[in-house]
PDB file of N, CA and C in Angstrom:
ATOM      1  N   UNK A   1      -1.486  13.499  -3.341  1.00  0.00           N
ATOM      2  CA  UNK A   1      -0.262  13.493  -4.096  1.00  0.00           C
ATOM      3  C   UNK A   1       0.856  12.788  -3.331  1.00  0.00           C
ATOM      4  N   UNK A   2       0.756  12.949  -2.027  1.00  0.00           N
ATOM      5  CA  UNK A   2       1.721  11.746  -1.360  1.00  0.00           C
ATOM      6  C   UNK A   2       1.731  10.423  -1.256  1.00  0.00           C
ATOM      7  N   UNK A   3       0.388  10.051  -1.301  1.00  0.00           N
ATOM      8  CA  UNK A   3       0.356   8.431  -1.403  1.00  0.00           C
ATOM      9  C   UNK A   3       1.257   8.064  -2.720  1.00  0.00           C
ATOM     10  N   UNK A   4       1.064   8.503  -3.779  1.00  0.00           N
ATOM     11  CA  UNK A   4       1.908   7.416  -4.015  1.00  0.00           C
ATOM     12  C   UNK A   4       3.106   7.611  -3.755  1.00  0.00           C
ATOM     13  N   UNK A   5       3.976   8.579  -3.804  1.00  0.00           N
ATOM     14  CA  UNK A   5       5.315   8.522  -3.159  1.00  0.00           C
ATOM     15  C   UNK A   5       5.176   7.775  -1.758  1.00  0.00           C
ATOM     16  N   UNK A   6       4.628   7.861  -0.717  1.00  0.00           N
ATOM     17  CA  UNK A   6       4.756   6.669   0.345  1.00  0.00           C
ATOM     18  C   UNK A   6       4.399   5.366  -0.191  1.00  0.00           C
ATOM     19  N   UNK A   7       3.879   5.307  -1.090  1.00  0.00           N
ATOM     20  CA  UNK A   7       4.107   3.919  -1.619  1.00  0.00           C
ATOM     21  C   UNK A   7       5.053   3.241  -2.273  1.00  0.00           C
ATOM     22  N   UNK A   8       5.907   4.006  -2.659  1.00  0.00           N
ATOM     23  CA  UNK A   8       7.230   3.935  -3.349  1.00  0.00           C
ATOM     24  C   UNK A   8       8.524   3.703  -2.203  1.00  0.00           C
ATOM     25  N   UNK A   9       8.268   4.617  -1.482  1.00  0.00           N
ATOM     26  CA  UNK A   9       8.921   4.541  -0.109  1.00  0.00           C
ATOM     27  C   UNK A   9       8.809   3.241   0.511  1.00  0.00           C
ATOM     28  N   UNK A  10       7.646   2.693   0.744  1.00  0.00           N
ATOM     29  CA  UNK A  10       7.405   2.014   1.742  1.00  0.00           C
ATOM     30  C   UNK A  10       7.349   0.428   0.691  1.00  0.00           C
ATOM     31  N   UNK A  11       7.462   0.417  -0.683  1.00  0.00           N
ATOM     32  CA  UNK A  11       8.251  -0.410  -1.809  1.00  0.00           C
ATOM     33  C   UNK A  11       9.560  -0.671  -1.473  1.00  0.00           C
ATOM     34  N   UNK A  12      10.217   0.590  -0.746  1.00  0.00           N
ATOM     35  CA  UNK A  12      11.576   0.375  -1.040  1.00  0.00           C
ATOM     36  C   UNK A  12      12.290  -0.465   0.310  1.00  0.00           C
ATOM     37  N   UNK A  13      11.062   0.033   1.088  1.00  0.00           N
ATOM     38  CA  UNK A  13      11.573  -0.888   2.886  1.00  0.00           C
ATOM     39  C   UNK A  13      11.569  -2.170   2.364  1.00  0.00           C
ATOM     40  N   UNK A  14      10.507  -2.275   2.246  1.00  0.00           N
ATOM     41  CA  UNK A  14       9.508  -3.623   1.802  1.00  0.00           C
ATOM     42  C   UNK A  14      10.529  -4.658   1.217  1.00  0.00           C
ATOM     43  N   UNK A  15      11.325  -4.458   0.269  1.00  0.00           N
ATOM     44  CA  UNK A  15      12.068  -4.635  -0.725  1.00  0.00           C
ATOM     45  C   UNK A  15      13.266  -4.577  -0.181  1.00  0.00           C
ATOM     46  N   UNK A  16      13.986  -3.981   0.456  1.00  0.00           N
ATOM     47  CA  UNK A  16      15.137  -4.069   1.693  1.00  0.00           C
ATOM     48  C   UNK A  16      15.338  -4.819   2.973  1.00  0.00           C
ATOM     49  N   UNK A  17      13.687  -4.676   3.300  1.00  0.00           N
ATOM     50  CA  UNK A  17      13.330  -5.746   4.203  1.00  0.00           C
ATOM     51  C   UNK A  17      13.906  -7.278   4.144  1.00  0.00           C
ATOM     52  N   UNK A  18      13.348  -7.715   2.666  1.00  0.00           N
ATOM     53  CA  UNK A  18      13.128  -9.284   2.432  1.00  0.00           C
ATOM     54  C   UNK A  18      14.574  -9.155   2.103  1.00  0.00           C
ATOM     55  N   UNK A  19      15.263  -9.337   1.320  1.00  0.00           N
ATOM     56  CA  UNK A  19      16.775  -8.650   0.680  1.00  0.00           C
ATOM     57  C   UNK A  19      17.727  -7.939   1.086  1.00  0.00           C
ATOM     58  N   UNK A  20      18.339  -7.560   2.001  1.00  0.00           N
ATOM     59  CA  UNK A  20      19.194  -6.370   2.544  1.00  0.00           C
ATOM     60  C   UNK A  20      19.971  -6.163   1.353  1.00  0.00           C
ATOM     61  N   UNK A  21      20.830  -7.372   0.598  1.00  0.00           N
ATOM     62  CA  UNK A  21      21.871  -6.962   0.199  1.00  0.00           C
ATOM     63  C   UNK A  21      21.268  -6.748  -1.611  1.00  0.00           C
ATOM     64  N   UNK A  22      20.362  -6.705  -1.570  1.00  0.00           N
ATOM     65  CA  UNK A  22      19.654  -5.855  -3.134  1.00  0.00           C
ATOM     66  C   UNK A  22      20.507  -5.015  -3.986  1.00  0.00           C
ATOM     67  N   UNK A  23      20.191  -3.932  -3.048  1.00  0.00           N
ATOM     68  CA  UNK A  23      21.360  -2.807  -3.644  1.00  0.00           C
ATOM     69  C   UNK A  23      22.647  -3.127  -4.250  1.00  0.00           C
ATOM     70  N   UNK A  24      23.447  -3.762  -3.341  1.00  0.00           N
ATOM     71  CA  UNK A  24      24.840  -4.546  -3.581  1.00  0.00           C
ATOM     72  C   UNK A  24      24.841  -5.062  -4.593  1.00  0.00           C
ATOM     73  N   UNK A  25      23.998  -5.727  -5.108  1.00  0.00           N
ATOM     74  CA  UNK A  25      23.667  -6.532  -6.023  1.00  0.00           C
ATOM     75  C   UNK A  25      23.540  -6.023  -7.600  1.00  0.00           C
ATOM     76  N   UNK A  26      22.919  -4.463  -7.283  1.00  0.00           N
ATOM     77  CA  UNK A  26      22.818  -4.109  -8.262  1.00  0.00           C
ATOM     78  C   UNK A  26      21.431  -3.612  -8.791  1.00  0.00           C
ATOM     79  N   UNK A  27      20.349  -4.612  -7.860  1.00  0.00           N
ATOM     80  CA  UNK A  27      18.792  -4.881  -8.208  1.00  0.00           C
ATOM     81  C   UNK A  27      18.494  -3.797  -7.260  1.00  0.00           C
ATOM     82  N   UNK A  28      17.121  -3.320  -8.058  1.00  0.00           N
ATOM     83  CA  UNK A  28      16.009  -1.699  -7.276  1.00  0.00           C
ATOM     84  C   UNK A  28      15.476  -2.873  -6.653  1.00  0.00           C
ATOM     85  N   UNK A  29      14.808  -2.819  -5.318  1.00  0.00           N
ATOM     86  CA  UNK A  29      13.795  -3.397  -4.945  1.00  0.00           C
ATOM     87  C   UNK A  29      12.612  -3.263  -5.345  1.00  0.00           C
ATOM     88  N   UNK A  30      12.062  -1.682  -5.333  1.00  0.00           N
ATOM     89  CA  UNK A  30      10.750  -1.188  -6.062  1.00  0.00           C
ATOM     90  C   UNK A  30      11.030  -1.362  -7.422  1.00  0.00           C
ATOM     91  N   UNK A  31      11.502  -2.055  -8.582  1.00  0.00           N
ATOM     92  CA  UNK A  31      10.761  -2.320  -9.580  1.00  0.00           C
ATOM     93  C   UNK A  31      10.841  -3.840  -9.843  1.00  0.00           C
ATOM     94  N   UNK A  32      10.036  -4.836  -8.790  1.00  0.00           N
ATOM     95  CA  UNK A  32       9.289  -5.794  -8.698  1.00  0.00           C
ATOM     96  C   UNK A  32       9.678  -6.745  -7.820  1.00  0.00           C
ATOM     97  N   UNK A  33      10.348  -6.674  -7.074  1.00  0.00           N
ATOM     98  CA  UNK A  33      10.219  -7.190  -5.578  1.00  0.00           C
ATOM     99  C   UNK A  33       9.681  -6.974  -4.586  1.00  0.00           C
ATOM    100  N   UNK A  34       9.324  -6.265  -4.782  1.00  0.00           N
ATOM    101  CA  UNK A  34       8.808  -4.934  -3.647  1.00  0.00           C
ATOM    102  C   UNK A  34       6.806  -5.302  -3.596  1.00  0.00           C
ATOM    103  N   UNK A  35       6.683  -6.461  -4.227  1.00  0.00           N
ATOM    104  CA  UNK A  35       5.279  -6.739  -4.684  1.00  0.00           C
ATOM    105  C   UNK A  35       4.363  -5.708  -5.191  1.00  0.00           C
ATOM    106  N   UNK A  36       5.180  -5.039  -6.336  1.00  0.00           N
ATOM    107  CA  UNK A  36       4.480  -4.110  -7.177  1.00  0.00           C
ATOM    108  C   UNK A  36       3.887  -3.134  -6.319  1.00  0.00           C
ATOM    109  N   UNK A  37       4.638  -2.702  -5.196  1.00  0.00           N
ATOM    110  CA  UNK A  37       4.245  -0.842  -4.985  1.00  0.00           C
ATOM    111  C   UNK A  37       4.554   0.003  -5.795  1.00  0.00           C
ATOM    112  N   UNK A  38       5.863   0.045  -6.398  1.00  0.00           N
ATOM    113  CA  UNK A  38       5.826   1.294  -7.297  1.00  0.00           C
ATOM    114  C   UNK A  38       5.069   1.165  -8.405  1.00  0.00           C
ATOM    115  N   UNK A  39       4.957  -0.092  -9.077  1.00  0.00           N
ATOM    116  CA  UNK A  39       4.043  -0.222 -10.426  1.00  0.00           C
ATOM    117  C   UNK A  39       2.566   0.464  -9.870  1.00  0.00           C
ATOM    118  N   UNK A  40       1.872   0.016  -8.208  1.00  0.00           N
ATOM    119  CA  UNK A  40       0.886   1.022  -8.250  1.00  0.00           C
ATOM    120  C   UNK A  40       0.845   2.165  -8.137  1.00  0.00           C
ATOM    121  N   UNK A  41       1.921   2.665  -7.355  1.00  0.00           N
ATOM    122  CA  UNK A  41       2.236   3.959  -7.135  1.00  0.00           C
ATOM    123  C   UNK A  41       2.005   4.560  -8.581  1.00  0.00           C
ATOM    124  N   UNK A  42       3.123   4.574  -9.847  1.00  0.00           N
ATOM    125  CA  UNK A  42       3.101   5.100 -10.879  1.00  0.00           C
ATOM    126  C   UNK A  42       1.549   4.941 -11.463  1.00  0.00           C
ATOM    127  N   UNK A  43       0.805   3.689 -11.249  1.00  0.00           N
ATOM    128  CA  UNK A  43      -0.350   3.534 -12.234  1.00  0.00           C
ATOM    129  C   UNK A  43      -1.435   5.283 -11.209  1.00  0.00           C
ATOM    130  N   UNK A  44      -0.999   5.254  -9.892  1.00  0.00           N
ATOM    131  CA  UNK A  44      -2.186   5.804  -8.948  1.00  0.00           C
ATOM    132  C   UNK A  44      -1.443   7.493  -8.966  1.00  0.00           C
ATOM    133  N   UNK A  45      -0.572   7.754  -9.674  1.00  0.00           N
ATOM    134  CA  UNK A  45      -0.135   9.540  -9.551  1.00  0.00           C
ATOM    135  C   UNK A  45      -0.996   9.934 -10.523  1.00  0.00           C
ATOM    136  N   UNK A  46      -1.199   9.594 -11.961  1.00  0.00           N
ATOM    137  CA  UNK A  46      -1.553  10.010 -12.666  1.00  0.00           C
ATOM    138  C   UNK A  46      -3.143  10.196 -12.560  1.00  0.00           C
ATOM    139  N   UNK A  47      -3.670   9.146 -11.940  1.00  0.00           N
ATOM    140  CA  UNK A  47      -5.529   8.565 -11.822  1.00  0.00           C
ATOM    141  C   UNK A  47      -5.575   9.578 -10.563  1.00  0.00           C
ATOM    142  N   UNK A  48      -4.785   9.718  -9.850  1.00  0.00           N
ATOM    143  CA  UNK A  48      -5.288  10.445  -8.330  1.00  0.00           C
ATOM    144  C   UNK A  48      -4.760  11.984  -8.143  1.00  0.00           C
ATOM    145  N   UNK A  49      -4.246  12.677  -9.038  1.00  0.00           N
ATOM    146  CA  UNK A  49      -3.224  13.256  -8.427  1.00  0.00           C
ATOM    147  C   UNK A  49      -3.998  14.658  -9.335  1.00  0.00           C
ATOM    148  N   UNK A  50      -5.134  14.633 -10.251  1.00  0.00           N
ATOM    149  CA  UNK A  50      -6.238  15.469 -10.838  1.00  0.00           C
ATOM    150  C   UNK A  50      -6.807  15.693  -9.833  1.00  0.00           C
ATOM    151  N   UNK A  51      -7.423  14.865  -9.178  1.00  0.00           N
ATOM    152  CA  UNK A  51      -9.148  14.600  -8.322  1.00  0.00           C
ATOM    153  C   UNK A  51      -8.146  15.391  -6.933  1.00  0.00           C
ATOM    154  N   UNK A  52      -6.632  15.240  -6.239  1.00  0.00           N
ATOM    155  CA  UNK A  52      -6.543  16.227  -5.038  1.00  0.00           C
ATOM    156  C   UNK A  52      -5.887  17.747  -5.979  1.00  0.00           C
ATOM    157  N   UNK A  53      -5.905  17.607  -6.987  1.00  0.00           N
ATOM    158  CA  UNK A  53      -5.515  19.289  -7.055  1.00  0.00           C
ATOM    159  C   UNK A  53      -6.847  19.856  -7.362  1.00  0.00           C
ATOM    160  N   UNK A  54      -7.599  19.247  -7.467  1.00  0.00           N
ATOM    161  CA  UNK A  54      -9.534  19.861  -8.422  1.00  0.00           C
ATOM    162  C   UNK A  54      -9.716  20.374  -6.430  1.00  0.00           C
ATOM    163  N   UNK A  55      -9.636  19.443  -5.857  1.00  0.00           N
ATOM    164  CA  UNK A  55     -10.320  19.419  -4.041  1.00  0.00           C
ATOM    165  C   UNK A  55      -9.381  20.008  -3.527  1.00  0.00           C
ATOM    166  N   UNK A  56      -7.985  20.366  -3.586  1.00  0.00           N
ATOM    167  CA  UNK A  56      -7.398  21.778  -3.378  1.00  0.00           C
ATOM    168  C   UNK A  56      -7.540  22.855  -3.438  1.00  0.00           C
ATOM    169  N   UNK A  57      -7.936  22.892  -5.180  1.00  0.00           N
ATOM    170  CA  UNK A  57      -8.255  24.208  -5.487  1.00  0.00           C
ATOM    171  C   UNK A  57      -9.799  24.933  -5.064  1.00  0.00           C
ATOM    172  N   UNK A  58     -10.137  23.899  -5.041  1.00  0.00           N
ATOM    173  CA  UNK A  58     -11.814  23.832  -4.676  1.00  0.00           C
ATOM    174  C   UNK A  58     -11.519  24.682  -2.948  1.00  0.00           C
ATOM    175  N   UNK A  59     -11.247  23.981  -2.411  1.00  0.00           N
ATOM    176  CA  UNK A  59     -10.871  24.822  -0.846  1.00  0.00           C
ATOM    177  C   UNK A  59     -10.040  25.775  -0.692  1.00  0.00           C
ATOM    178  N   UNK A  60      -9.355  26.430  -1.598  1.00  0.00           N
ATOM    179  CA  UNK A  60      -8.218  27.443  -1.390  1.00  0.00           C
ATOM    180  C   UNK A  60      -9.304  28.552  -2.105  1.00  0.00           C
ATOM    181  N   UNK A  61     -10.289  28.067  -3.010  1.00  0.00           N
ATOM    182  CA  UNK A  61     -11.401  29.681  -3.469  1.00  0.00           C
ATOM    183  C   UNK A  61     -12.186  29.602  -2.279  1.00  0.00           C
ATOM    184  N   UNK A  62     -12.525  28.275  -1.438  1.00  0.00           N
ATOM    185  CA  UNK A  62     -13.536  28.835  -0.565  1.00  0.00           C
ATOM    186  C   UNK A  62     -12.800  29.678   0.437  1.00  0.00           C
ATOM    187  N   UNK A  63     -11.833  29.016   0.934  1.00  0.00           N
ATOM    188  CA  UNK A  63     -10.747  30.053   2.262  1.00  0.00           C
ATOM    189  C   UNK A  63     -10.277  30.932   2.001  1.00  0.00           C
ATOM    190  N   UNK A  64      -9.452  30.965   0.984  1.00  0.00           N
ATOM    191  CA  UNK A  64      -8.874  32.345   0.338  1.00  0.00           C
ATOM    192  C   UNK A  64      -9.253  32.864  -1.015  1.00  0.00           C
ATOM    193  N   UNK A  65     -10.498  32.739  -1.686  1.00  0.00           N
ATOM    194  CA  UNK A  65     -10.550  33.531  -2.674  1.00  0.00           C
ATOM    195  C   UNK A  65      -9.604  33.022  -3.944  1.00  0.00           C
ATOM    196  N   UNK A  66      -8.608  32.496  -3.936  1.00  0.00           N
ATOM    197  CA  UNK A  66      -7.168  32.386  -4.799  1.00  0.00           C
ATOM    198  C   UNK A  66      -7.760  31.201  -5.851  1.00  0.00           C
ATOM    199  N   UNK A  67      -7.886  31.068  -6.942  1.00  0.00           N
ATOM    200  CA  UNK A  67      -8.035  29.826  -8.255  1.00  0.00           C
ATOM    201  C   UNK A  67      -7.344  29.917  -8.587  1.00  0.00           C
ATOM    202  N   UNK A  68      -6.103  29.095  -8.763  1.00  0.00           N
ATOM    203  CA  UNK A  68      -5.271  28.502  -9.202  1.00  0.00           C
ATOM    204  C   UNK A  68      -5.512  28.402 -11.044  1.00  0.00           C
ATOM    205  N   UNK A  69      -4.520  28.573 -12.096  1.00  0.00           N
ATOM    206  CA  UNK A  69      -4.620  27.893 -13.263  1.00  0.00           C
ATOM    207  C   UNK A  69      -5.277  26.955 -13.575  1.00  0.00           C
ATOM    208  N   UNK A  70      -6.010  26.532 -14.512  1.00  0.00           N
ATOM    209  CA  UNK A  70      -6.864  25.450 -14.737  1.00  0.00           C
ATOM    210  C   UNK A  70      -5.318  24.664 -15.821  1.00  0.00           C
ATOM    211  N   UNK A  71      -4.286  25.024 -15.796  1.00  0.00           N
ATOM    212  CA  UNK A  71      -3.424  24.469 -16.624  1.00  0.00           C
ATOM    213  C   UNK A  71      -2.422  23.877 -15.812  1.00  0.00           C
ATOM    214  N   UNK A  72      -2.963  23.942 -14.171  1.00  0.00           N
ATOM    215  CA  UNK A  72      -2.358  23.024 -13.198  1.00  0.00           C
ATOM    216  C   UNK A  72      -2.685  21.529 -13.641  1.00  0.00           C
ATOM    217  N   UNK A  73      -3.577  21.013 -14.214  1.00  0.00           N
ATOM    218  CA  UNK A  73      -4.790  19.851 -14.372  1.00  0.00           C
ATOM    219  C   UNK A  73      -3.707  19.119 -15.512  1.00  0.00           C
ATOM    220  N   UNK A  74      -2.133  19.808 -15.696  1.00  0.00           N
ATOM    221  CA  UNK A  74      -1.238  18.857 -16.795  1.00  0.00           C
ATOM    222  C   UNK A  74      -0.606  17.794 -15.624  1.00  0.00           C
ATOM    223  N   UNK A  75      -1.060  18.409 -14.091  1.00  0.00           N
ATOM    224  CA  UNK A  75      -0.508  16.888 -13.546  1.00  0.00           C
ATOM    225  C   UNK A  75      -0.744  15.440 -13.682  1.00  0.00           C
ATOM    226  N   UNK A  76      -1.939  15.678 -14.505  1.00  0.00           N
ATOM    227  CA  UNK A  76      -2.606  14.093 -15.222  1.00  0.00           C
ATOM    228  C   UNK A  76      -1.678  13.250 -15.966  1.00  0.00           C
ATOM    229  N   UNK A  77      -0.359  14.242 -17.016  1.00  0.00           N
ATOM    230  CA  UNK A  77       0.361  13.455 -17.979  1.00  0.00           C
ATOM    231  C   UNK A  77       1.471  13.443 -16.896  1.00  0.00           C
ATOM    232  N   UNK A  78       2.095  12.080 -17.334  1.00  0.00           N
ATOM    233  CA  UNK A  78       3.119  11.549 -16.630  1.00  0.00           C
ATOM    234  C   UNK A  78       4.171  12.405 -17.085  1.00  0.00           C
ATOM    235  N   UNK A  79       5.360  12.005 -16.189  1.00  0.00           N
ATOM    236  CA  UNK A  79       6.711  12.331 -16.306  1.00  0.00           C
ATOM    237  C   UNK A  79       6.928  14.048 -15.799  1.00  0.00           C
ATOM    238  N   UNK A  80       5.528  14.875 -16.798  1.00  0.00           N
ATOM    239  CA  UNK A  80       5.351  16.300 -16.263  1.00  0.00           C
ATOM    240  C   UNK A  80       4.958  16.545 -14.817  1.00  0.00           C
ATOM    241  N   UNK A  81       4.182  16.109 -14.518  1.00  0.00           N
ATOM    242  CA  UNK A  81       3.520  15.951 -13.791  1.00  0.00           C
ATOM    243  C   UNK A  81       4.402  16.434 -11.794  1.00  0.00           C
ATOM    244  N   UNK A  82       5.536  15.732 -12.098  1.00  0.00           N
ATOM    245  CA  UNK A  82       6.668  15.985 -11.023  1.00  0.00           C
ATOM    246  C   UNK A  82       6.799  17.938 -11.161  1.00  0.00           C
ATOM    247  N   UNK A  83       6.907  18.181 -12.243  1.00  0.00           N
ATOM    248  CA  UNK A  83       7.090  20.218 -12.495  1.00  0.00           C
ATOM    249  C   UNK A  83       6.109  20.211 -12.430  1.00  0.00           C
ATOM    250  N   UNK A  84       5.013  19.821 -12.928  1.00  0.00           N
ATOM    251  CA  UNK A  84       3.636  20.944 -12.413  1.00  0.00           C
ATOM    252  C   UNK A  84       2.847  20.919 -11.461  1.00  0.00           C
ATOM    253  N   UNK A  85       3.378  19.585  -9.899  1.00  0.00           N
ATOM    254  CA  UNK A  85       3.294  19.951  -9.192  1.00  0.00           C
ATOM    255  C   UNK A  85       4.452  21.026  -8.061  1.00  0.00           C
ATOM    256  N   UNK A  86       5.231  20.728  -8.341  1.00  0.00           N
ATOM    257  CA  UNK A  86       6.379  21.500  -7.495  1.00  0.00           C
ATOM    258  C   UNK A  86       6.126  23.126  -7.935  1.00  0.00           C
ATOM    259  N   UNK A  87       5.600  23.291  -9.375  1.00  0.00           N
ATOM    260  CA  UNK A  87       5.096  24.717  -9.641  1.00  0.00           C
ATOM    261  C   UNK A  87       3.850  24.827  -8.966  1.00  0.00           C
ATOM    262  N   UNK A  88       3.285  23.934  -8.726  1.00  0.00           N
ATOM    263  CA  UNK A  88       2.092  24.428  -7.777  1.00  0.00           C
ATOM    264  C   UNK A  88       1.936  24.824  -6.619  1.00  0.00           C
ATOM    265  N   UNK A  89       2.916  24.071  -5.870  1.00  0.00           N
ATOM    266  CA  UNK A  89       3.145  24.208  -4.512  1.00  0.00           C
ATOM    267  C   UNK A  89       3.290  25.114  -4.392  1.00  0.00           C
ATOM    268  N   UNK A  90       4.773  25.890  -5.092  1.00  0.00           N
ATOM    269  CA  UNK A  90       5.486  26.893  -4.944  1.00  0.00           C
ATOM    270  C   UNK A  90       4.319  28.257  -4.875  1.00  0.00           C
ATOM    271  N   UNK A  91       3.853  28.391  -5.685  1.00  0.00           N
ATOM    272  CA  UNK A  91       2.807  29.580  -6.293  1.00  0.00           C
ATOM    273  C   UNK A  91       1.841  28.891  -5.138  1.00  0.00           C
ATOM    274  N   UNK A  92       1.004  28.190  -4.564  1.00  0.00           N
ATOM    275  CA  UNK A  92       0.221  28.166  -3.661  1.00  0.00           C
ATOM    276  C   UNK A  92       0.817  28.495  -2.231  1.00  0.00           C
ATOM    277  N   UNK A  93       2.055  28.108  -2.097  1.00  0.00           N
ATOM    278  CA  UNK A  93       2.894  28.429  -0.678  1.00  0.00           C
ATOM    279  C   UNK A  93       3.064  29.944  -0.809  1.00  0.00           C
ATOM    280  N   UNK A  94       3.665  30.471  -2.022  1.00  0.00           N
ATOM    281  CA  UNK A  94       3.255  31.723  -1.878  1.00  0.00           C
ATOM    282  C   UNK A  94       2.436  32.786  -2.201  1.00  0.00           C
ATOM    283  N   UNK A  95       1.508  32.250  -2.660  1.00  0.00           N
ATOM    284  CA  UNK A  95      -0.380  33.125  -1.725  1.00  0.00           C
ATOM    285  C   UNK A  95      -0.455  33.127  -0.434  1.00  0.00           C
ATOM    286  N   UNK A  96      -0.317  31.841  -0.121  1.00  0.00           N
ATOM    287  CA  UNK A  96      -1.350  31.244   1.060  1.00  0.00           C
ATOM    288  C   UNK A  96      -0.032  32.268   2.249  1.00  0.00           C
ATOM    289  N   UNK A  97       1.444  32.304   1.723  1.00  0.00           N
ATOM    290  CA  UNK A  97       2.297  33.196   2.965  1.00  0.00           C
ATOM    291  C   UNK A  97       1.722  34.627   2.911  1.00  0.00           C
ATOM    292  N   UNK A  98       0.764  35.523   1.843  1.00  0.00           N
ATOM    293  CA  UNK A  98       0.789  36.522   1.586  1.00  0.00           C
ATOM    294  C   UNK A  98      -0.525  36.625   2.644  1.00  0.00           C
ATOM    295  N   UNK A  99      -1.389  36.094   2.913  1.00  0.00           N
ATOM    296  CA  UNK A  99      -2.401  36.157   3.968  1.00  0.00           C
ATOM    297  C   UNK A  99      -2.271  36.559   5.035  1.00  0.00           C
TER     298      UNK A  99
END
C-alpha cells in the first residue's frame, strides 16, 4: 500500500527536480511531468492494494488468530479506498496493541 504513495512522492521530487519553479507557476509536477509516476501510482493502488491486504490478513490469522472483515477488500474501488484503508489500520493497530 505504500508503493504507490512513494511513487507519487518521488513524482513530485522528480518533477521539482527538472523545474524548481513549477509550483510558482501554478503547474503539479506529478500530473505529467513527473514522467507519469502518479498516473502509475493511481493505475497500481487499486491492482495492488487487494493482493497486500488478502497477505496481511492472511498473516495476522496465522500470528494472531484476528480475520479482519472480508469488506476490507472495498480497497479495490478507487477514491474509497483512502477510508478503508485508514479504517483498517486503525482496527488492526488496535488488536495487534491488545496482545
Amino acid at each position: 500500500m505504500l508503493l504507490p504513495a512513494s511513487l507519487t512522492l518521488l513524482g513530485l521530487f522528480v518533477g521539482l527536480s527538472q523545474q524548481p519553479d513549477l509550483l510558482a507557476q501554478g503547474y503539479l509536477p506529478w500530473t505529467g511531468d513527473a514522467f507519469g509516476v502518479f498516473e502509475v501510482a493511481a493505475a497500481l493502488t487499486p491492482t495492488l492494494a487487494p493482493f497486500a491486504l488478502y497477505f496481511d490478513r492472511k498473516f495476522l490469522r496465522q500470528t494472531t488468530g484476528w480475520l479482519p472483515s472480508k469488506a476490507f477488500f472495498l480497497v479495490a474501488v478507487p477514491y474509497l479506498n483512502l477510508l478503508v484503508t485508514a479504517i483498517y489500520l486503525w482496527k488492526r493497530d488496535r488488536y495487534v496493541d491488545t496482545l
